[in-house]
Structure formats: structure tokens, C-alpha cells
Protein backbone atom coordinates (compact mmCIF):
# COMPACT_ATOMS: atom_id res chain seq x y z
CA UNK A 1 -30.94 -31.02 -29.93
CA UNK A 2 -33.96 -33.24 -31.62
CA UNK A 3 -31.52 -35.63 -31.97
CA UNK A 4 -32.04 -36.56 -28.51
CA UNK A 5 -35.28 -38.45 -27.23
CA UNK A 6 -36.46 -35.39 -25.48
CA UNK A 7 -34.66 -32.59 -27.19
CA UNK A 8 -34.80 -29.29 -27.05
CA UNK A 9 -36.09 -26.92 -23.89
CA UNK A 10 -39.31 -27.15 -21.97
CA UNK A 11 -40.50 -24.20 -23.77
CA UNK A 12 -39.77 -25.56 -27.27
CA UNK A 13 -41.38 -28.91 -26.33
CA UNK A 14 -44.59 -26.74 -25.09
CA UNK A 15 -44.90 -25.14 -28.33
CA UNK A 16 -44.29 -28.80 -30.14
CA UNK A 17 -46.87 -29.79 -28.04
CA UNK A 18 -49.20 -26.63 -28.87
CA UNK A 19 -48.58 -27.67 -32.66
CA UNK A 20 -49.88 -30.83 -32.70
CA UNK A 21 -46.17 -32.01 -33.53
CA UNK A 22 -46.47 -34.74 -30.33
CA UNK A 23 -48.07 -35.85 -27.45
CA UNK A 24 -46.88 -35.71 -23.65
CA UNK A 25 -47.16 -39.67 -23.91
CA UNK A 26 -44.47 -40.10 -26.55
CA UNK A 27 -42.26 -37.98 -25.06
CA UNK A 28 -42.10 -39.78 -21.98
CA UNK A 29 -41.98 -43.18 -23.74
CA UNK A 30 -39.15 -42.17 -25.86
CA UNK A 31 -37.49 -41.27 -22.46
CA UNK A 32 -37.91 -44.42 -21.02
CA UNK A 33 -36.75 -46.18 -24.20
CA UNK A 34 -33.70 -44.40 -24.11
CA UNK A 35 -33.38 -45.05 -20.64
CA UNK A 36 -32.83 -48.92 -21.14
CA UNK A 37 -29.73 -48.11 -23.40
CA UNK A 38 -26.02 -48.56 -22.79
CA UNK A 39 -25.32 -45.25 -22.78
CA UNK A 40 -27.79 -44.77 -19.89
CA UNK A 41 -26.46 -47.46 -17.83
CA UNK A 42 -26.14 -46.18 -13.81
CA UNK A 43 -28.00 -43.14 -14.67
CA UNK A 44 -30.95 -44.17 -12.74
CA UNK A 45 -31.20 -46.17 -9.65
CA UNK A 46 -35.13 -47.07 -9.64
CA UNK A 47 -37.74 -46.20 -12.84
CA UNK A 48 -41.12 -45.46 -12.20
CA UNK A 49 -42.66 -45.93 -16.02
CA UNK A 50 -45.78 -46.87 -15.67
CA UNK A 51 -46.71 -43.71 -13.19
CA UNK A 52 -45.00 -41.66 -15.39
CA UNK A 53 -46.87 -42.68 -18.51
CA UNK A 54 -49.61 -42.20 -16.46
CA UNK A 55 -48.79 -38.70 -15.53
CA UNK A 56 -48.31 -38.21 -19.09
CA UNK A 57 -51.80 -39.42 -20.45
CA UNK A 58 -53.23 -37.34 -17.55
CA UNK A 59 -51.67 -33.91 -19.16
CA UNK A 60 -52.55 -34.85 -22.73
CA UNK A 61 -56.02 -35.56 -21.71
CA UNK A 62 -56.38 -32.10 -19.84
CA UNK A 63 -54.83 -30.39 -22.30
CA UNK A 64 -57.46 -32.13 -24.67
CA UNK A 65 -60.08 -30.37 -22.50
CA UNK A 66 -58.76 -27.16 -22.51
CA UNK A 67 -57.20 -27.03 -19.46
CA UNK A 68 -54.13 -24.80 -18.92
CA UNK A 69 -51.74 -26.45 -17.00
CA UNK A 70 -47.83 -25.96 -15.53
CA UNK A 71 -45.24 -26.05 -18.85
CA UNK A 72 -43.85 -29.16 -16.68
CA UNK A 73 -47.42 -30.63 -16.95
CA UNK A 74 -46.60 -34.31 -18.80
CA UNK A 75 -42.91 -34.04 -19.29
CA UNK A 76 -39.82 -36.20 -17.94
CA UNK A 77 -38.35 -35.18 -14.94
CA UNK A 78 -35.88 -36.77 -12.52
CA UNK A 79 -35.09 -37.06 -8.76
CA UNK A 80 -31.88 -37.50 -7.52
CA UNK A 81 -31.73 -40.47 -4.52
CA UNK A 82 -31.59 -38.19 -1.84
CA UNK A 83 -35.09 -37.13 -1.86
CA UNK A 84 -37.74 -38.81 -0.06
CA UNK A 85 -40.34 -40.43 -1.83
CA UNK A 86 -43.26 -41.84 -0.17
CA UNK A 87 -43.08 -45.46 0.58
CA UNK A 88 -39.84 -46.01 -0.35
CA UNK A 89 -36.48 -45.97 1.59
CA UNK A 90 -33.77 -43.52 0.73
CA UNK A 91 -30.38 -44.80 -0.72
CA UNK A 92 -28.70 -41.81 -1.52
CA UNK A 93 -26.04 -43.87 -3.37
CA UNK A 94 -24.88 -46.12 -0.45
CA UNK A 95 -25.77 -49.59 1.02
CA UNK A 96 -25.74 -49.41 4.06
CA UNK A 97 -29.00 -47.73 4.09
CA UNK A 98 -31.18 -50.79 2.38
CA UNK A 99 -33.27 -52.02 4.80
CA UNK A 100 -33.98 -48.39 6.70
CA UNK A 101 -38.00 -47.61 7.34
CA UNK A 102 -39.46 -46.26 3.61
CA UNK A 103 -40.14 -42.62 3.90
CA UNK A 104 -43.71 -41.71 5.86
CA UNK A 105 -44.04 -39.26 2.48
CA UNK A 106 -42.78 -37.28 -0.28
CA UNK A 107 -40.21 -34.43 0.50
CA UNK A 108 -41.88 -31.08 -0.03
CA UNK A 109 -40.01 -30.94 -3.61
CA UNK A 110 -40.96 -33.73 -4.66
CA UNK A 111 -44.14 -33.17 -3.92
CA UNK A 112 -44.52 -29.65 -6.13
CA UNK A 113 -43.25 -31.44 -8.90
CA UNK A 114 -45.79 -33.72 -8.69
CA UNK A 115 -48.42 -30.85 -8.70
CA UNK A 116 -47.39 -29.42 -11.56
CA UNK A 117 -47.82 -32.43 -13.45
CA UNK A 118 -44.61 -33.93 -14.13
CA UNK A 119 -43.90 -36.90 -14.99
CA UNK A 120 -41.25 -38.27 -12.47
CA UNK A 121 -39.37 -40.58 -14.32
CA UNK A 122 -36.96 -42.38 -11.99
CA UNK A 123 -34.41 -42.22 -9.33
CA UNK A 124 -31.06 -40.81 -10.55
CA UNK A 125 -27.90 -42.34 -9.14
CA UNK A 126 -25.18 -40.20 -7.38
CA UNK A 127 -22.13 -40.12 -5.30
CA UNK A 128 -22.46 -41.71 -2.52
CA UNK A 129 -23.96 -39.78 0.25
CA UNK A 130 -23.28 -36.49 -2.13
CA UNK A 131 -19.39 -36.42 -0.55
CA UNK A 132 -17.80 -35.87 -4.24
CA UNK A 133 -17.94 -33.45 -6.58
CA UNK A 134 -16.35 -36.20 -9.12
CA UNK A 135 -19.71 -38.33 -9.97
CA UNK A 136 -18.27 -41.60 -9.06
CA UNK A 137 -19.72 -44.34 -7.08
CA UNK A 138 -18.56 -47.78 -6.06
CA UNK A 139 -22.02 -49.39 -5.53
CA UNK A 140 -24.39 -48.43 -8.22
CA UNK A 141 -21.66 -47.86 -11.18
CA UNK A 142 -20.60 -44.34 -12.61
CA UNK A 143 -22.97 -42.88 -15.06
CA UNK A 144 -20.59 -41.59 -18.54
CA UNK A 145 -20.28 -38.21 -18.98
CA UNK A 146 -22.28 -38.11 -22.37
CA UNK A 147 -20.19 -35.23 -23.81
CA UNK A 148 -17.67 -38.18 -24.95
CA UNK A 149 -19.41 -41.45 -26.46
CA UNK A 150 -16.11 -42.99 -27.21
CA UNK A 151 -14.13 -42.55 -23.47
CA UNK A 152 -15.77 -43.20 -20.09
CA UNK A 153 -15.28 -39.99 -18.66
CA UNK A 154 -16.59 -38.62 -15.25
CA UNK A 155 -19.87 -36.74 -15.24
CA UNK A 156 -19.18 -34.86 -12.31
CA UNK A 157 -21.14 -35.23 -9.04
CA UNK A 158 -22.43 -35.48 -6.71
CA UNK A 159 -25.64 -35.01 -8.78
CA UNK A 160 -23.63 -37.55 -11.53
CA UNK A 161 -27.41 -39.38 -12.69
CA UNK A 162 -29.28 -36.21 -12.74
CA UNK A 163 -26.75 -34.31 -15.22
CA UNK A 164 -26.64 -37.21 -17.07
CA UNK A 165 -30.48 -37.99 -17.46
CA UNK A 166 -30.52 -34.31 -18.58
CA UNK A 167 -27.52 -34.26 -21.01
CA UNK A 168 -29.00 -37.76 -22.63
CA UNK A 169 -32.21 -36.47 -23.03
CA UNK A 170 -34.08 -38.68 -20.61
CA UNK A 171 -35.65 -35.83 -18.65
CA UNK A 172 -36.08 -31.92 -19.06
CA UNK A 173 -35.04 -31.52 -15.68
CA UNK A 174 -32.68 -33.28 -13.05
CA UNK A 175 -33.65 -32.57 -9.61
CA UNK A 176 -30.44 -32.56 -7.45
CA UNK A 177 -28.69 -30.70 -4.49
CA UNK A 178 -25.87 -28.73 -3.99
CA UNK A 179 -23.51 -28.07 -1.07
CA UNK A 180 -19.96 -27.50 -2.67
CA UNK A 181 -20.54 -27.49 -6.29
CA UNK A 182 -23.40 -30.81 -6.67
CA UNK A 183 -25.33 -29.14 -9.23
CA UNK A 184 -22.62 -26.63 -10.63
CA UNK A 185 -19.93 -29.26 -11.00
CA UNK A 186 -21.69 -31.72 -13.06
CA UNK A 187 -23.71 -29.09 -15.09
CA UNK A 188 -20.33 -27.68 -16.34
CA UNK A 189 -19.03 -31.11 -17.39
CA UNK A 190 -22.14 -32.55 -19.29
CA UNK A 191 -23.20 -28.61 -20.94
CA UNK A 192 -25.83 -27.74 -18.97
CA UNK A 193 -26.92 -25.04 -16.45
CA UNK A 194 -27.27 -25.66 -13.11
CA UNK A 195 -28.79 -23.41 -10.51
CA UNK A 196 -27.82 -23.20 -7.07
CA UNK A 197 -30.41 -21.17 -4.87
CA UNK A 198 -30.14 -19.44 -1.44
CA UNK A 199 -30.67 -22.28 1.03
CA UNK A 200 -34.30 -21.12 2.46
CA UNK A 201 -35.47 -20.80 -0.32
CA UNK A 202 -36.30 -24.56 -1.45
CA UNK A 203 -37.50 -26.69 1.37
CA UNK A 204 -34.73 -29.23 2.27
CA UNK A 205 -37.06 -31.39 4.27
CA UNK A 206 -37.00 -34.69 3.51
CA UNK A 207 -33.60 -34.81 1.60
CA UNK A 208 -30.84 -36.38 2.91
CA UNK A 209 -28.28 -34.52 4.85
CA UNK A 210 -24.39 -33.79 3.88
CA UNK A 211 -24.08 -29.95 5.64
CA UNK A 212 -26.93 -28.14 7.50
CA UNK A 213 -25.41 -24.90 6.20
CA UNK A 214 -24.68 -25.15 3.45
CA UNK A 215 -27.19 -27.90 1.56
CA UNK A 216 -30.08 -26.70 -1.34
CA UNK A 217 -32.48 -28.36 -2.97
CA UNK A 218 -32.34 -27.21 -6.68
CA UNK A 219 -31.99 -28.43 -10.63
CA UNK A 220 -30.13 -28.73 -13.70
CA UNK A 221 -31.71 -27.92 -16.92
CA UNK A 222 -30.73 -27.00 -20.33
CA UNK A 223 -31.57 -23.42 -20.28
CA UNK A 224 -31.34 -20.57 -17.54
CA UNK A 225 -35.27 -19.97 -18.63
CA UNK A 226 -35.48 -23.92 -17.81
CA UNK A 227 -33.82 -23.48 -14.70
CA UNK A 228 -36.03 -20.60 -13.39
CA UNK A 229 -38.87 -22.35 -14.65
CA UNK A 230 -38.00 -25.14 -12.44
CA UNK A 231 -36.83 -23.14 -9.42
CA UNK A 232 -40.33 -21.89 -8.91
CA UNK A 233 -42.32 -24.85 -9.09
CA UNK A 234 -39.32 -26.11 -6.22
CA UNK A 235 -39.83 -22.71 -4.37
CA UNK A 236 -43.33 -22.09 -4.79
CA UNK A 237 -42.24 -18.88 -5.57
CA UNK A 238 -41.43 -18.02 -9.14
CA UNK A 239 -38.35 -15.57 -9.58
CA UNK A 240 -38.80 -12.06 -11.33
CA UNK A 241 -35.70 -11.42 -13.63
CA UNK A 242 -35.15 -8.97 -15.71
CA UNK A 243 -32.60 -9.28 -18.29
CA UNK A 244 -29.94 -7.23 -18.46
CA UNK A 245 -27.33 -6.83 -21.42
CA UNK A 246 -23.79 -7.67 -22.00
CA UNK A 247 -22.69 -4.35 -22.30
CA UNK A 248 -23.87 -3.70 -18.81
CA UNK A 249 -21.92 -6.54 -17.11
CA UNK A 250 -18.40 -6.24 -16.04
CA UNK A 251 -16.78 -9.65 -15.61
CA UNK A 252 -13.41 -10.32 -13.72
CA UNK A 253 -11.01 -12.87 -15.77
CA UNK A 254 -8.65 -14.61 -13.74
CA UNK A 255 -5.36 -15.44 -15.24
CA UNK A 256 -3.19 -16.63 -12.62
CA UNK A 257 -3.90 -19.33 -10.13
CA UNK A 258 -6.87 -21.00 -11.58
CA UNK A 259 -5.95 -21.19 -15.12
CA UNK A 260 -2.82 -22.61 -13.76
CA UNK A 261 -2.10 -26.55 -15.47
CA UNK A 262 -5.41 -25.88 -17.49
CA UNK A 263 -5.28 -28.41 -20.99
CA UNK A 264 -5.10 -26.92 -24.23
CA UNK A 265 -8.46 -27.53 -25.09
CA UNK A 266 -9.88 -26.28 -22.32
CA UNK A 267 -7.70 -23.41 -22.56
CA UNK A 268 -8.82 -22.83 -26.53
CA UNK A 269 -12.33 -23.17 -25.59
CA UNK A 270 -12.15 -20.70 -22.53
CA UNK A 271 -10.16 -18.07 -25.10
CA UNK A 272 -13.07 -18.60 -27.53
CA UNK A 273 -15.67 -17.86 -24.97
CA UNK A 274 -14.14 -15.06 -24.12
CA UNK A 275 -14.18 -13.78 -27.74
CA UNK A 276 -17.65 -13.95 -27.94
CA UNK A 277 -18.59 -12.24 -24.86
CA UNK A 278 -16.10 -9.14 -25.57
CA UNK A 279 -17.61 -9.00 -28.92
CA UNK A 280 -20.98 -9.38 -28.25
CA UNK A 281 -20.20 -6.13 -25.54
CA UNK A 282 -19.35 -7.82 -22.10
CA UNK A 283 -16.82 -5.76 -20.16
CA UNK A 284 -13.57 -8.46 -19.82
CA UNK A 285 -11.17 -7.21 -16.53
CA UNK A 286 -8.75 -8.64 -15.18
CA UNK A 287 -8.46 -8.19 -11.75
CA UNK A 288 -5.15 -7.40 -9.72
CA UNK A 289 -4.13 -10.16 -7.02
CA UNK A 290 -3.60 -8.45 -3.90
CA UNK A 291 -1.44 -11.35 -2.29
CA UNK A 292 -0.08 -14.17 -4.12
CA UNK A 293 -2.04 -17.53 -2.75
CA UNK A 294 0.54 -20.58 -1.27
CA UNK A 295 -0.40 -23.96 0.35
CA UNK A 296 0.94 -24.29 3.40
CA UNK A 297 0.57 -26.66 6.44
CA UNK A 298 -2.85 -27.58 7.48
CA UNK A 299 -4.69 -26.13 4.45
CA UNK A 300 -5.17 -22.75 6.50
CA UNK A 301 -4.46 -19.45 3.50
CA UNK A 302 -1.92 -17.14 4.93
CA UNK A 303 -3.40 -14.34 6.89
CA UNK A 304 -6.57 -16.12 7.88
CA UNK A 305 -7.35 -16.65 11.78
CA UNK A 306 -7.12 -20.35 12.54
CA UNK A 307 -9.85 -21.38 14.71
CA UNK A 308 -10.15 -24.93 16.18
CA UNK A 309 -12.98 -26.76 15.41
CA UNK A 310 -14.18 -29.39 17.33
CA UNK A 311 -17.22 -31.17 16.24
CA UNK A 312 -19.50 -33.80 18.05
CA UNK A 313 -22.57 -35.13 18.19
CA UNK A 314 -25.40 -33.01 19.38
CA UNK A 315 -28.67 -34.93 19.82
CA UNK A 316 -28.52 -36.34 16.01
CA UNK A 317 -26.80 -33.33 14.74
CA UNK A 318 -23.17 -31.63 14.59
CA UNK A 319 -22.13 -28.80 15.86
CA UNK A 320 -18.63 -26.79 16.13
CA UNK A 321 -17.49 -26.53 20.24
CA UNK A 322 -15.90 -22.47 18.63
CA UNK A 323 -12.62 -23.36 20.57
């Protein structure tokens, strides 16, 4: 929305920027204003405003000269505190790691955002050590989920700063990671779209560690155009989509377990959504439960094989003993 210090996607701020409307500069200063407000409070953890002016006057002056440069080229973006960045140690949300050597460099990601021209904002806050997909954290504060201005409401996690930087309109894009739902989670509660990648493709060197397995370095945007915009500058490799129309997708609806407790006005705008996509030509199906899903002892679903998993340190890393 242009209500919003940077509003509006990374396309529609390059073709602002292609009309003369603004400059790279004032977009990042408005960003930084913002930033000092109460609503932003615990959104970031560390601001870096005069590089990212900086950055900023760089882009306008290239793209004084002519130059073509990256869509990112100039514009806000934000790193969640799990990245490495040169010279600097790595919190990722706790305390316990103040005082650790700074990082010898930037992480690979960070370091192809800075080559497209970026302007890297600040350090977004986040759960600590990215164990919660709720967005809170004891040290730093809890970022408000902006979708509310009147209750403090969570923001989701554990990428809680990014989504919020995003949602405020402090950045374009919120650099963050996702294991069990870090990016998803809180791009579903603040209205945005997150994108989780496969895990090789977005270096993870240089990020800190919650599951060897299953960890990715991605983003949260406001777009899926943003997001794949984004995602290649991460990957180095720039995804080839081709769009494909409602009327060819066939989407399952679930209407047992997981709608199960849901609150009205969830449930009203989930009913709504659903409107739109059947009318707009989306096959709707609901899909038939095979076996009806029970807790039981020890969290293990009826039917699966329990296997015994014994981990333990392994030279610095973790490993299952497959007992």
C-alpha cells in the first residue's frame, strides 16, 4: 500500500523509480524513519543507515549514468540475525552468544544481496536460536504483528523481525530461514508470501544452525514475483515459471482435523477464499481420510514404525545412532 514508507512491490517501486516519481535515497530514508517508530520497536536488532544510504546514492547515481542494474539495486532489504555478516558476531536472538569471535566474512547470501545493490538495512530480531514458530523472544522483545495496531499480537517466528520489517514497510524483502515453518509461519500471520526453497539450493554457509536437514536460506516478500525475484539473487540462479491458470489446478480442502477449533473469523475468511478461487475456476476437492488421526502416547501416529533415536555429539555435529 503507499500508505506505507516503502509501499508497494519491487516492481512497482522500479517503475516509480523509472518515472521520476522518487529516488532510491528517499526510499531508504523513509525506511529508516519509520524504523525509529513504536510500532517498529524489536523489529531490528542492529541498523546499518548510513551504509545503506550509501548503497542507495550509489544506485541513483548509476542509474543517473545509464547503467542497468538488479531491480534490488538501492532498495531496503533486511537480514535476519542468523546470518553472518563480516566483522560482526552472530546473535541469532540469544545472549549467550555476545562476546563470540565476529564473523571472518559475509555468508554467501548476504553477500549476493550485496551485489545486486541492495541496500541492507539492519539486523532483524527473531526467536531465539529459530526454535519457535511463535515469534517471541525473551531477550530482545517481541516485534507486533502489524496486522493489529490496537492488540500486541504475535508475528509468528522464528523469522518474527523479518515479517515484520516487511509487513511495516521498512524493507521490500526480509531475508530469513526456514526449517519447520520460519518463513511460512510468520508470512501467513503478517499477509505476506514467504518462500521456502529446496535446501541446496541457497547456500546455508554462514547461517546459524537449528537442523542440518532440514534448514534453508530464503525470503519473505509481498508478492510471489517478489519472492522469485529474490530467490535468484539468493540462488544465483533465477527460477523459470510459467504460470499456469486456476482452472488447471486441483486443490484438496481439508475439513476435518485441521479446521478443527478454528475461530469464526478465521473460519469466514477461509470460506471467502474459497469463494473466490472456485469462482475464479480453481478445482475445490475434498479429499477422503483414509484413517481417522488420534494422539496417543509418545507422539508416534498409529501405524507408523517407531524407531529409537539416539542422538549425540559427533565431532561438533549430531547424528541419530538408527537403533
Amino acid at each position: 500500500p503507499s500508505s506505507l514508507p516503502v509501499g508497494g512491490t519491487i516492481t512497482d517501486l522500479n517503475a516509480r523509480l523509472a518515472r521520476g516519481e522518487t529516488t532510491r535515497e528517499a526510499v531508504v530514508a523513509r525506511a529508516l524513519e519509520a524504523a525509529a517508530r513504536p510500532e517498529a520497536a524489536h523489529v531490528f536488532t542492529r541498523l546499518y543507515a548510513d551504509a545503506a544510504l550509501a548503497s542507495a546514492r550509489a544506485a541513483d547515481a548509476l542509474a543517473r549514468a545509464g547503467v542497468l542494474q538488479h531491480p534490488l539495486a538501492g532498495l531496503p532489504v533486511t537480514i535476519k540475525d542468523l546470518y553472518d555478516v563480516g566483522g560482526e558476531t552472530t546473535l541469532a536472538g540469544s545472549v549467550v552468544c555476545r562476546g563470540e569471535p565476529p564473523a571472518a566474512c559475509d555468508a554467501p547470501t548476504v553477500a549476493r544481496v550485496r551485489a545486486s545493490g541492495a541496500a541492507i538495512t539492519g539486523r532483524t530480531n527473531m526467536t531465539e536460536f529459530a526454535f519457535s514458530g511463535v515469534g517471541i523472544n525473551p531477550h530482545y522483545g517481541t516485534p507486533r504483528n502489524p496486522a493489529d495496531p490496537k492488540v500486541a499480537r504475535i508475528p509468528g517466528g522464528s523469522s518474527s523481525g523479518a515479517a515484520v520489517s516487511v509487513a511495516l514497510g521498512l524493507a521490500v524483502a526480509g531475508l530469513g530461514s526456514d526449517t519447520g515453518g520460519s518463513i511460512r509461519i510468520p508470512a501467513a500471520l503478517c499477509g505476506l508470501v514467504g518462500f521456502k526453497n529446496t535446501q541446496a539450493r541457497v547456500p546455508r554457509t554462514g547461517l546459524t544452525e537449528l537442523s542440518r536437514t532440514l534448514d534453508t536460506a530464503c525470503a519473505m516478500t509481498r508478492s510471489v514475483a517478489d519472492c522469485l525475484l529474490v530467490d535468484g539473487v539468493l540462488s544465483g540462479q533465477p527460477l523459470a515459471v510459467r504460470p499456469r491458470p486456476l482452472s488447471a489446478m486441483r486443490l484438496a480442502i481439508p475439513q476435518t482435523l485441521v479446521l478443527d477449533g478454528v475461530e469464526p473469523a478465521v473460519a469466514t475468511a477461509f470460506s471467502r477464499a474459497l469463494t473466490r478461487l472456485s469462482a475464479a475456476g480453481a478445482q475445490l476437492v475434498e479429499p477422503e481420510p483414509r484413517q481417522p488421526l488420534r494422539v496417543v502416547p509418545g507422539g508416534a501416529a498409529p501405524g507408523l514404525q517407531e524407531r529409537r533415536v539416539g542422538l549425540q555429539p559427533d565431532g561438533g555435529a549430531w547424528r541419530g545412532d538408527g537403533r
